[in-house]
C-alpha atoms as a PDB file:
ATOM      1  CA  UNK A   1     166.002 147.837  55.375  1.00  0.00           C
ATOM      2  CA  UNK A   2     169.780 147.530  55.981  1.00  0.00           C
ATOM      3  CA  UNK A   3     172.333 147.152  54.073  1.00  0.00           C
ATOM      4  CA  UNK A   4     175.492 145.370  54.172  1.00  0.00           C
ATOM      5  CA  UNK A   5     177.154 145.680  51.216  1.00  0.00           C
ATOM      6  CA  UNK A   6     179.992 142.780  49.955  1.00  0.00           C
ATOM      7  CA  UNK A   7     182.625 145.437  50.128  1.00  0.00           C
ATOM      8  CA  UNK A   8     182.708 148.978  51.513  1.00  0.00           C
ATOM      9  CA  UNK A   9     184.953 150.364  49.073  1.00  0.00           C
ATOM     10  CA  UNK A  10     184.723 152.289  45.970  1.00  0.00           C
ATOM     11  CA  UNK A  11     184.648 150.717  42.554  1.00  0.00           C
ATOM     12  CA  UNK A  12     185.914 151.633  39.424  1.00  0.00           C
ATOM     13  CA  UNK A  13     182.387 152.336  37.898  1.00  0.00           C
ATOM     14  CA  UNK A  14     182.516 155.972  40.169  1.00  0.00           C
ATOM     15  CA  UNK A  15     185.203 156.681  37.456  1.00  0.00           C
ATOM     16  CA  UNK A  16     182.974 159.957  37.022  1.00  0.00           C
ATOM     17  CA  UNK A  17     183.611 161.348  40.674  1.00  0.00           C
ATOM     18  CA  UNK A  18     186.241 163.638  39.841  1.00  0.00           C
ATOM     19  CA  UNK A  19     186.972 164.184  43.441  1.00  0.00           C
ATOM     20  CA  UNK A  20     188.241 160.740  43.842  1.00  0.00           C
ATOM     21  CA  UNK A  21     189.901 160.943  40.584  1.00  0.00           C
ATOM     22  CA  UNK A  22     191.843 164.299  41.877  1.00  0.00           C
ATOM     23  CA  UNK A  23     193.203 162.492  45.865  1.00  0.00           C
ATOM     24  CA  UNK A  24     193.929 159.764  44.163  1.00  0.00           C
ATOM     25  CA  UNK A  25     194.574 159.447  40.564  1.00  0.00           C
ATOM     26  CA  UNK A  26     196.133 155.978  40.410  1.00  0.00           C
ATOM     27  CA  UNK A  27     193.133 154.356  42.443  1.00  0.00           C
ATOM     28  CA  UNK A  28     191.332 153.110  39.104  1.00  0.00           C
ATOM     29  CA  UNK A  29     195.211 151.471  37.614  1.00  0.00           C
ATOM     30  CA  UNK A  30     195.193 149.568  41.035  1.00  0.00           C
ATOM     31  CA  UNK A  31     191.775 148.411  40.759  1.00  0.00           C
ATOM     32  CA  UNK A  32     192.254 147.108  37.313  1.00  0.00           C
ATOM     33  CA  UNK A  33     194.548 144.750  39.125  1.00  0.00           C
ATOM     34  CA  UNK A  34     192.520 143.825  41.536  1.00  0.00           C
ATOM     35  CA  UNK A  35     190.203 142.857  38.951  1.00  0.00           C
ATOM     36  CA  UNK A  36     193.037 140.683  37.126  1.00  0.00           C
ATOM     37  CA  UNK A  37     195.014 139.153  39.450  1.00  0.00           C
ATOM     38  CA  UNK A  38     192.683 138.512  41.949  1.00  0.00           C
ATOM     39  CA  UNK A  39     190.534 135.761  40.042  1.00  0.00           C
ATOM     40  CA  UNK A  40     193.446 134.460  38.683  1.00  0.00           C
ATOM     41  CA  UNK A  41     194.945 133.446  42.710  1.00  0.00           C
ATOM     42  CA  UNK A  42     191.386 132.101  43.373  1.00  0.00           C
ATOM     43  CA  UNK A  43     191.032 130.117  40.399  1.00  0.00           C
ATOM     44  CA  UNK A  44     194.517 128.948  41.205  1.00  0.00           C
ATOM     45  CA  UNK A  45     193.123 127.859  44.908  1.00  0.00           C
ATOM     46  CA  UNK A  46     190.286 126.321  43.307  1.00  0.00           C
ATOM     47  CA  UNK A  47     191.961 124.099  41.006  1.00  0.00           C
ATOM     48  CA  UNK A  48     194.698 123.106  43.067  1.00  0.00           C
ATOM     49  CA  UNK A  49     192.332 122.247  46.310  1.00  0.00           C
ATOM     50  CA  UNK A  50     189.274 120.235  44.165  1.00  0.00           C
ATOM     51  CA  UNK A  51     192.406 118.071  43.302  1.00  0.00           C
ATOM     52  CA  UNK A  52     193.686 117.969  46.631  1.00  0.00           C
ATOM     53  CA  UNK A  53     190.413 117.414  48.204  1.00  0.00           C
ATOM     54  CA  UNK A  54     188.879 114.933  45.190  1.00  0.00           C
ATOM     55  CA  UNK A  55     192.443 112.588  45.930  1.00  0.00           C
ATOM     56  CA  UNK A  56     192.148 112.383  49.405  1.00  0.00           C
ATOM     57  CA  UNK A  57     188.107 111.288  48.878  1.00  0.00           C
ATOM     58  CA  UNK A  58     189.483 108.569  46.583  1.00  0.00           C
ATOM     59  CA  UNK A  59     191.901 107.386  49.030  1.00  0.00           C
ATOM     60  CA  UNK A  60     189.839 106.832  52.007  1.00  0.00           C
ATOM     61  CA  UNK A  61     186.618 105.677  49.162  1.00  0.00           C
ATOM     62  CA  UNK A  62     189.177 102.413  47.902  1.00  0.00           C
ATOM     63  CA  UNK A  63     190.589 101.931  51.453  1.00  0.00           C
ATOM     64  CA  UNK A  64     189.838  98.686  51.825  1.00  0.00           C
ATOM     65  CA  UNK A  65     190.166  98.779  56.096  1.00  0.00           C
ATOM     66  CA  UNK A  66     187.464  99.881  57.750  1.00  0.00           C
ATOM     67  CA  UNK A  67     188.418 104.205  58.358  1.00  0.00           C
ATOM     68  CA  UNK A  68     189.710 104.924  61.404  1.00  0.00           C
ATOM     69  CA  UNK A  69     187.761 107.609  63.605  1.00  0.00           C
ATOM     70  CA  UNK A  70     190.558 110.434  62.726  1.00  0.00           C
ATOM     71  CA  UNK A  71     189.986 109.291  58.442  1.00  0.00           C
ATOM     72  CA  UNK A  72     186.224 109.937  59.191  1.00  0.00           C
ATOM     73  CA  UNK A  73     186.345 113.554  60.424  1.00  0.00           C
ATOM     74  CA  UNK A  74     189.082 114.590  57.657  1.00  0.00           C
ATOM     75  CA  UNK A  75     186.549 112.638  54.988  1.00  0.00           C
ATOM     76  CA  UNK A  76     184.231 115.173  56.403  1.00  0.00           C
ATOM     77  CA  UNK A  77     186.102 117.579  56.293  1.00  0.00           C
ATOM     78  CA  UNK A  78     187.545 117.087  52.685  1.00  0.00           C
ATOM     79  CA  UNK A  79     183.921 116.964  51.371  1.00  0.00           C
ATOM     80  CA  UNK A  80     182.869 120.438  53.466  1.00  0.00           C
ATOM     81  CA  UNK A  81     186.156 122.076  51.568  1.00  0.00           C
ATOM     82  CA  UNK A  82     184.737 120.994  48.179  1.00  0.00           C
ATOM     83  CA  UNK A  83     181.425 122.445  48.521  1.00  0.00           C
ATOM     84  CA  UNK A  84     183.492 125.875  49.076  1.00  0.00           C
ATOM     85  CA  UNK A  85     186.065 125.714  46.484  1.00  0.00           C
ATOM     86  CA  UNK A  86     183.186 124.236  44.106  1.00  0.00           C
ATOM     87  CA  UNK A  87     181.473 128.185  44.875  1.00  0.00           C
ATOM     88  CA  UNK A  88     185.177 129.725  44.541  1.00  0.00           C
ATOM     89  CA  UNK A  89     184.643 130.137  40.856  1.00  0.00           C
ATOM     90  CA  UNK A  90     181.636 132.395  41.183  1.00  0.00           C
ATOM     91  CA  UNK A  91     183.076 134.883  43.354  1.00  0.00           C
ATOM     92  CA  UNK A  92     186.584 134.941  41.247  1.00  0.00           C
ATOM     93  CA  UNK A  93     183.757 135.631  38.093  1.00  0.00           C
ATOM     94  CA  UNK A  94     181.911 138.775  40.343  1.00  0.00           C
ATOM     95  CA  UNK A  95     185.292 140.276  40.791  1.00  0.00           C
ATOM     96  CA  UNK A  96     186.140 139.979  37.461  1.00  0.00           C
ATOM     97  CA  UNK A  97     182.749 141.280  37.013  1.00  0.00           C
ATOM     98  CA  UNK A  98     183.782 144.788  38.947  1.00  0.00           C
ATOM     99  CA  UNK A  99     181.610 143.183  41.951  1.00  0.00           C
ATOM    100  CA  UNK A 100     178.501 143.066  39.915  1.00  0.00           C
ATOM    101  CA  UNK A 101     176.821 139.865  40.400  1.00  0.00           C
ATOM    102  CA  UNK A 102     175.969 138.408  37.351  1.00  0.00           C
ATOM    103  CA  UNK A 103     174.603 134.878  38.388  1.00  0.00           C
ATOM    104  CA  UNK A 104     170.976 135.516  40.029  1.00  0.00           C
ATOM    105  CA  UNK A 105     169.787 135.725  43.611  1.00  0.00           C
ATOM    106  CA  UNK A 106     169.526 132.163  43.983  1.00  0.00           C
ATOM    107  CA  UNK A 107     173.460 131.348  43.578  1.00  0.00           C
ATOM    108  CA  UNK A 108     173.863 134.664  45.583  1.00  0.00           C
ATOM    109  CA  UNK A 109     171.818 133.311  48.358  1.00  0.00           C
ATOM    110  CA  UNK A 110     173.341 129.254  47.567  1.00  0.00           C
ATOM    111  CA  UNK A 111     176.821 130.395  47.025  1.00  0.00           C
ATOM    112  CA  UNK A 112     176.954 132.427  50.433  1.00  0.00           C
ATOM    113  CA  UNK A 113     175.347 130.054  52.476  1.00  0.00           C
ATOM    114  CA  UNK A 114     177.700 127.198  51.250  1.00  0.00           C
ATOM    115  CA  UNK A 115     180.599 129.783  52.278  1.00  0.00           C
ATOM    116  CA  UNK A 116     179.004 129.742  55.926  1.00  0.00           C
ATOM    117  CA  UNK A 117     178.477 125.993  56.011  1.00  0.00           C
ATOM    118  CA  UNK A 118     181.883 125.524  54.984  1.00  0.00           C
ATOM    119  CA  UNK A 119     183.240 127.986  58.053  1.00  0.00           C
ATOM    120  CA  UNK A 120     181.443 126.141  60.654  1.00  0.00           C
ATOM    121  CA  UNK A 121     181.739 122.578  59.788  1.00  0.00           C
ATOM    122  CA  UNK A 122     185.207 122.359  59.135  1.00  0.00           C
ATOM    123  CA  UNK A 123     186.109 124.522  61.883  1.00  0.00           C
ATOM    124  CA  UNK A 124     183.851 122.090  64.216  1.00  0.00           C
ATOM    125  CA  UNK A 125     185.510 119.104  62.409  1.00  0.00           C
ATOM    126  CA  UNK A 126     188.712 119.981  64.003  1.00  0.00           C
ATOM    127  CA  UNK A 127     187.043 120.418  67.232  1.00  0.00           C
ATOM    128  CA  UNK A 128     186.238 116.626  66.796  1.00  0.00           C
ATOM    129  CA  UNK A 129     189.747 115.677  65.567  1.00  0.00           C
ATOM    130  CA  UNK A 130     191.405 117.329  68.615  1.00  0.00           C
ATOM    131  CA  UNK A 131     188.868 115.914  70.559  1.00  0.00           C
ATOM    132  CA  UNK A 132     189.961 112.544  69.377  1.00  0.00           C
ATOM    133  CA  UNK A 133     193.820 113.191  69.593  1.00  0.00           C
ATOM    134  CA  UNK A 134     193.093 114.203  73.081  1.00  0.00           C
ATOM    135  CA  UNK A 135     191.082 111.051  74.113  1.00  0.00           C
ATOM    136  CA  UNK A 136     194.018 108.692  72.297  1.00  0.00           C
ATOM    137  CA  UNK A 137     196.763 110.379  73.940  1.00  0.00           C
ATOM    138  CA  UNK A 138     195.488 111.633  77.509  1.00  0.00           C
ATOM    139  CA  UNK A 139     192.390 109.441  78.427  1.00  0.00           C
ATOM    140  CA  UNK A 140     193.389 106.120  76.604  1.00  0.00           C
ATOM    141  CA  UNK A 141     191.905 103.473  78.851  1.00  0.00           C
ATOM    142  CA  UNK A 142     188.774 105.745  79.542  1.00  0.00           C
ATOM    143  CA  UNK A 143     186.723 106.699  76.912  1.00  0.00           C
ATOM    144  CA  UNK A 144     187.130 103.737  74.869  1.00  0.00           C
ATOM    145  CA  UNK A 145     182.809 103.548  74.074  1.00  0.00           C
ATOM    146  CA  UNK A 146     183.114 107.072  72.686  1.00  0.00           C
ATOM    147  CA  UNK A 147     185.684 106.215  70.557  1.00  0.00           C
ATOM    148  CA  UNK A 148     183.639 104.428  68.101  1.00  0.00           C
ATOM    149  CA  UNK A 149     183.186 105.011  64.459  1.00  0.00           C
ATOM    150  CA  UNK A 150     179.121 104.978  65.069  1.00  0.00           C
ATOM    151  CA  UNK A 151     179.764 107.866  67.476  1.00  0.00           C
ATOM    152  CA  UNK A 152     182.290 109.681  64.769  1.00  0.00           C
ATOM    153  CA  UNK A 153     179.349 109.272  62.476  1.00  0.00           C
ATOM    154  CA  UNK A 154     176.827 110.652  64.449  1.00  0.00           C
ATOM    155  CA  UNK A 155     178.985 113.435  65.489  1.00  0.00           C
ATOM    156  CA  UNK A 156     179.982 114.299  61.621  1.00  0.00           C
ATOM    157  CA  UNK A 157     175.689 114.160  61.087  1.00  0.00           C
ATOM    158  CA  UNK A 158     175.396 116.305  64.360  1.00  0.00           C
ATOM    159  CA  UNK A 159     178.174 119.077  62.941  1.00  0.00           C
ATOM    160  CA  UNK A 160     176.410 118.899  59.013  1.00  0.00           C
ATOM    161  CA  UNK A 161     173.201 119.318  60.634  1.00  0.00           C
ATOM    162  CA  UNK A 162     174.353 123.021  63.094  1.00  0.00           C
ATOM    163  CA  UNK A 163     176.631 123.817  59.896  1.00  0.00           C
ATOM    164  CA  UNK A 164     173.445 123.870  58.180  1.00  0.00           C
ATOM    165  CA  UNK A 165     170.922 125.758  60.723  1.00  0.00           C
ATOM    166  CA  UNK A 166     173.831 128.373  61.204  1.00  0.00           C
ATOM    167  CA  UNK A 167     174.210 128.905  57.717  1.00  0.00           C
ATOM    168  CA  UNK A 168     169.848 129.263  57.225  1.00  0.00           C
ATOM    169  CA  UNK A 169     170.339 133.295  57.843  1.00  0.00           C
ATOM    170  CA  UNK A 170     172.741 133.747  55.056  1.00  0.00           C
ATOM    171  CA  UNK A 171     170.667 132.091  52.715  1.00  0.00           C
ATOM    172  CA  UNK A 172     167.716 134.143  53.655  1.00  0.00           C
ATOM    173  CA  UNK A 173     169.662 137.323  53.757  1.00  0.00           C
ATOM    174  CA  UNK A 174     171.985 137.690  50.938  1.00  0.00           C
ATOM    175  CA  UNK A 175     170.238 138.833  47.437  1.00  0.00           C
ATOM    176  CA  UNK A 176     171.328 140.949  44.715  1.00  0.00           C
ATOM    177  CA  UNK A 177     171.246 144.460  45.826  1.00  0.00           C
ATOM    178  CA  UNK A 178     171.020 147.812  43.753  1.00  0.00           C
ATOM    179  CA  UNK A 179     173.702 149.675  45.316  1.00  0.00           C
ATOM    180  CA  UNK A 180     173.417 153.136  44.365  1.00  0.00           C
ATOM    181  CA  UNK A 181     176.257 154.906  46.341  1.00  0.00           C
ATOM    182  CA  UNK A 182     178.529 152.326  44.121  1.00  0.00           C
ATOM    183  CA  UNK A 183     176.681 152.086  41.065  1.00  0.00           C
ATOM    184  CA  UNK A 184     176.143 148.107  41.202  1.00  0.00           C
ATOM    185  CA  UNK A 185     174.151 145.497  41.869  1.00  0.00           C
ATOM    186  CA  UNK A 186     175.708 143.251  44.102  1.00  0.00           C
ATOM    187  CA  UNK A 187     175.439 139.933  46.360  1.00  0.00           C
ATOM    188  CA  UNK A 188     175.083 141.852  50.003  1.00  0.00           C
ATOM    189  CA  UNK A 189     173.896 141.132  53.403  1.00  0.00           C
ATOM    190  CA  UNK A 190     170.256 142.744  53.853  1.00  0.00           C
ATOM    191  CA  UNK A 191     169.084 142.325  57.227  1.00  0.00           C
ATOM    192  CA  UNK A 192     165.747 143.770  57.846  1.00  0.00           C
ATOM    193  CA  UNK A 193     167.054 145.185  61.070  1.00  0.00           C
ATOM    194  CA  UNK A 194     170.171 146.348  63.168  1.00  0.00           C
ATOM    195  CA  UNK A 195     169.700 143.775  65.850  1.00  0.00           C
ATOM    196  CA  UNK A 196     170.024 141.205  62.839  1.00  0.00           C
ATOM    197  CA  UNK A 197     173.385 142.518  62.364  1.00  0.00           C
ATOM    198  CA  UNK A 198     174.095 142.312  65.927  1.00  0.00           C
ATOM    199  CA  UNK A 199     173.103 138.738  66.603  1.00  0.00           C
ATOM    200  CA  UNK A 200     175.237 137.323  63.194  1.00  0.00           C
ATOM    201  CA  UNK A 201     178.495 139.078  64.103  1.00  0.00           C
ATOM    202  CA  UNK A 202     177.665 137.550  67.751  1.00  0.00           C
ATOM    203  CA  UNK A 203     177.322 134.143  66.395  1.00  0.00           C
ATOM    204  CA  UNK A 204     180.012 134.566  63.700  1.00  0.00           C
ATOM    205  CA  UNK A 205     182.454 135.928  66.358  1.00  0.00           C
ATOM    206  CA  UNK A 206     181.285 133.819  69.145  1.00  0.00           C
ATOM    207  CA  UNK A 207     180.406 130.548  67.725  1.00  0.00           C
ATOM    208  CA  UNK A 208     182.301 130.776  64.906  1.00  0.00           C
ATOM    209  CA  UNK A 209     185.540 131.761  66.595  1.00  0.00           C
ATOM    210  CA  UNK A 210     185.841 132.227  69.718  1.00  0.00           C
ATOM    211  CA  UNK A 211     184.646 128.671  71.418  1.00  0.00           C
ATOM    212  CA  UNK A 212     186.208 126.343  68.394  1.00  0.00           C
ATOM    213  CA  UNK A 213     189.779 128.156  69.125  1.00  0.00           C
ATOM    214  CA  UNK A 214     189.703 127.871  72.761  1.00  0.00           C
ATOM    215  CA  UNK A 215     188.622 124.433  72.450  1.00  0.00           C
ATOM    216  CA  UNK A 216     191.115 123.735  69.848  1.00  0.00           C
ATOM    217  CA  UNK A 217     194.002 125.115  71.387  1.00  0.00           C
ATOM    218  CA  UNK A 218     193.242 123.654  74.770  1.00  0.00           C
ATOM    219  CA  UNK A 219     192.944 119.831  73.702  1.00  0.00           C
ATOM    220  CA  UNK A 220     196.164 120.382  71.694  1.00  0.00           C
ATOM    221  CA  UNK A 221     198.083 121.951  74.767  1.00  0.00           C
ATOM    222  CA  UNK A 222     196.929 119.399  76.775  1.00  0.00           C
ATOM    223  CA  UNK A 223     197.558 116.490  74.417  1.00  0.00           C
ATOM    224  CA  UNK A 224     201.075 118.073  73.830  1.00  0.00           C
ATOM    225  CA  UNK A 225     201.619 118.471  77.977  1.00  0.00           C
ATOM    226  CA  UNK A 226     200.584 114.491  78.637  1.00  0.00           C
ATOM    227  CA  UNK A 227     203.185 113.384  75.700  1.00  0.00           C
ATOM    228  CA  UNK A 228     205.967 115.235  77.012  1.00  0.00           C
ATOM    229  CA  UNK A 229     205.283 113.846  80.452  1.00  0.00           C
ATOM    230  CA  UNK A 230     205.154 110.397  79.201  1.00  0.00           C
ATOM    231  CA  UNK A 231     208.291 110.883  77.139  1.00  0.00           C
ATOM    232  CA  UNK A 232     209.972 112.141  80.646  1.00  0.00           C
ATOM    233  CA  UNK A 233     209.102 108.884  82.359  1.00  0.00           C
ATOM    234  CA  UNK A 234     210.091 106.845  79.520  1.00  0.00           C
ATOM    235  CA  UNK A 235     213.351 108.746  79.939  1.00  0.00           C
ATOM    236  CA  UNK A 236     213.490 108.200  83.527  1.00  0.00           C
ATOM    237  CA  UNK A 237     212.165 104.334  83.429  1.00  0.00           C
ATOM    238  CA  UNK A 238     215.464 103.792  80.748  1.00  0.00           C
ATOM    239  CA  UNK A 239     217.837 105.704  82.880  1.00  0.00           C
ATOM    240  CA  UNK A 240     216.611 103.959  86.362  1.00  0.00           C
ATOM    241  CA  UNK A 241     217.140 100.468  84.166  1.00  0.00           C
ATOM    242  CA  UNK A 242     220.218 101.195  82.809  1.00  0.00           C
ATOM    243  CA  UNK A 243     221.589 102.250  86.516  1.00  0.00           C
ATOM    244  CA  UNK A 244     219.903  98.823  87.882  1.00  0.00           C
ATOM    245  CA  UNK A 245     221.453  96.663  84.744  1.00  0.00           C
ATOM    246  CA  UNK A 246     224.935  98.443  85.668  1.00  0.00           C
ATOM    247  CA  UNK A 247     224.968  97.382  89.574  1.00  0.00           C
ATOM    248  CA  UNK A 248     223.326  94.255  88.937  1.00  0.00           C
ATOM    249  CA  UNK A 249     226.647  93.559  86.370  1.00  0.00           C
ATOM    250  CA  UNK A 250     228.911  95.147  89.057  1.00  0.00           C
ATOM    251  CA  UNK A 251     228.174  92.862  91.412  1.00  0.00           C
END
């Protein structure tokens, strides 16, 4: 089997290596505050983005207008957020833990998959919403049928449902994991074999990255490129009026 572990570095439970201890004697003092501080900045996160997140769920749940198509994706996208920071609290707890995972294999495997779920639906939810700023802005008269809020919907089902099959491999894959060259037992990545670890950093890289950026940044340049040429033949409609207005009062 393969391992993966959740972080290829050294903990402080190899305290006992004396060659580690010997190149670098203050490795342990800045592991301790790793093990403070960190849990205290994602606890912080956590905190501060339920209440984010939970507002902006009550806001659009007592809007009394029906939500515009924009309002649904960022609904969406406010409720894939919580199920993340609602798992924040168990990884902040396995650091504090020195990486050992105290919670089970089945919030190893639940926790981790909810981190993937999040990753690709709200990345894919911003595909959608710069899909939609693109349509408004550059194809305004034409796509007015796929600008519904049934289609929204069905696209915000279509994105749960990939976020979901994408995320079935890290569910089946994590579990706690003796790890004997650290001395834990922690939430890893086990693929049963290399081309498993292949195919996920394809699909993570790929799928994950690669094709929401370029989509992204391509429906944003262009949205950006039509409203400055509008806003250049505004300008030149005024100025073309203003010179008309000018002769028309000169004669």
């Amino acid at each position: 089997m393969t391992e993966t572990p959740l972080l290829n570095i050294p903990s402080s439970n190899q305290r006992e290596k004396k060659g580690n201890l010997s190149t670098c004697p203050d490795l342990e003092d800045w592991w301790e505050i790793v093990y403070y501080v960190v849990p205290k900045y994602i606890d912080t996160i956590c905190i501060l983005g339920m209440l984010g997140n939970i507002f902006v769920l009550f806001t659009y749940f007592l809007h009394k207008s029906p939500l515009k198509i924009a309002e649904i994706y960022l609904m969406n996208l406010a409720v894939a957020d919580l199920i993340f920071l609602m798992c924040l609290p168990f990884w902040a707890e396995n650091i504090r833990n020195e990486f050992k995972w105290p919670f089970g294999n089945f919030l190893c495997r639940s926790t981790s998959a909810s981190n993937s779920l999040n990753m690709y639906t709200s990345i894919y939810l911003l595909v959608a919403v710069s899909v939609d700023r693109y349509l408004t802005f550059v194809h305004t008269l034409n796509h007015r049928g796929i600008r519904r809020r049934a289609v929204a919907r069905r696209i915000c089902l279509i994105t749960w449902f990939f976020g979901i099959l994408l995320s079935v491999p890290t569910f089946m894959f994590r579990t706690v994991k003796y790890l004997p060259e650290w001395n834990i037992s922690a939430c890893a990545l086990d693929f049963p074999t290399p081309s498993w670890i292949t195919a996920e950093s394809l699909v993570l890289n790929i799928v994950g990255f690669a094709l929401p950026s370029a989509a992204i940044i391509f429906l944003n340049f262009s949205t950006i490129r039509s409203l400055r040429k509008k806003a250049r033949e505004r300008r030149a409609l005024r100025t073309r009026c203003c010179k008309e207005h000018k002769g028309t009062k000169a004669t």
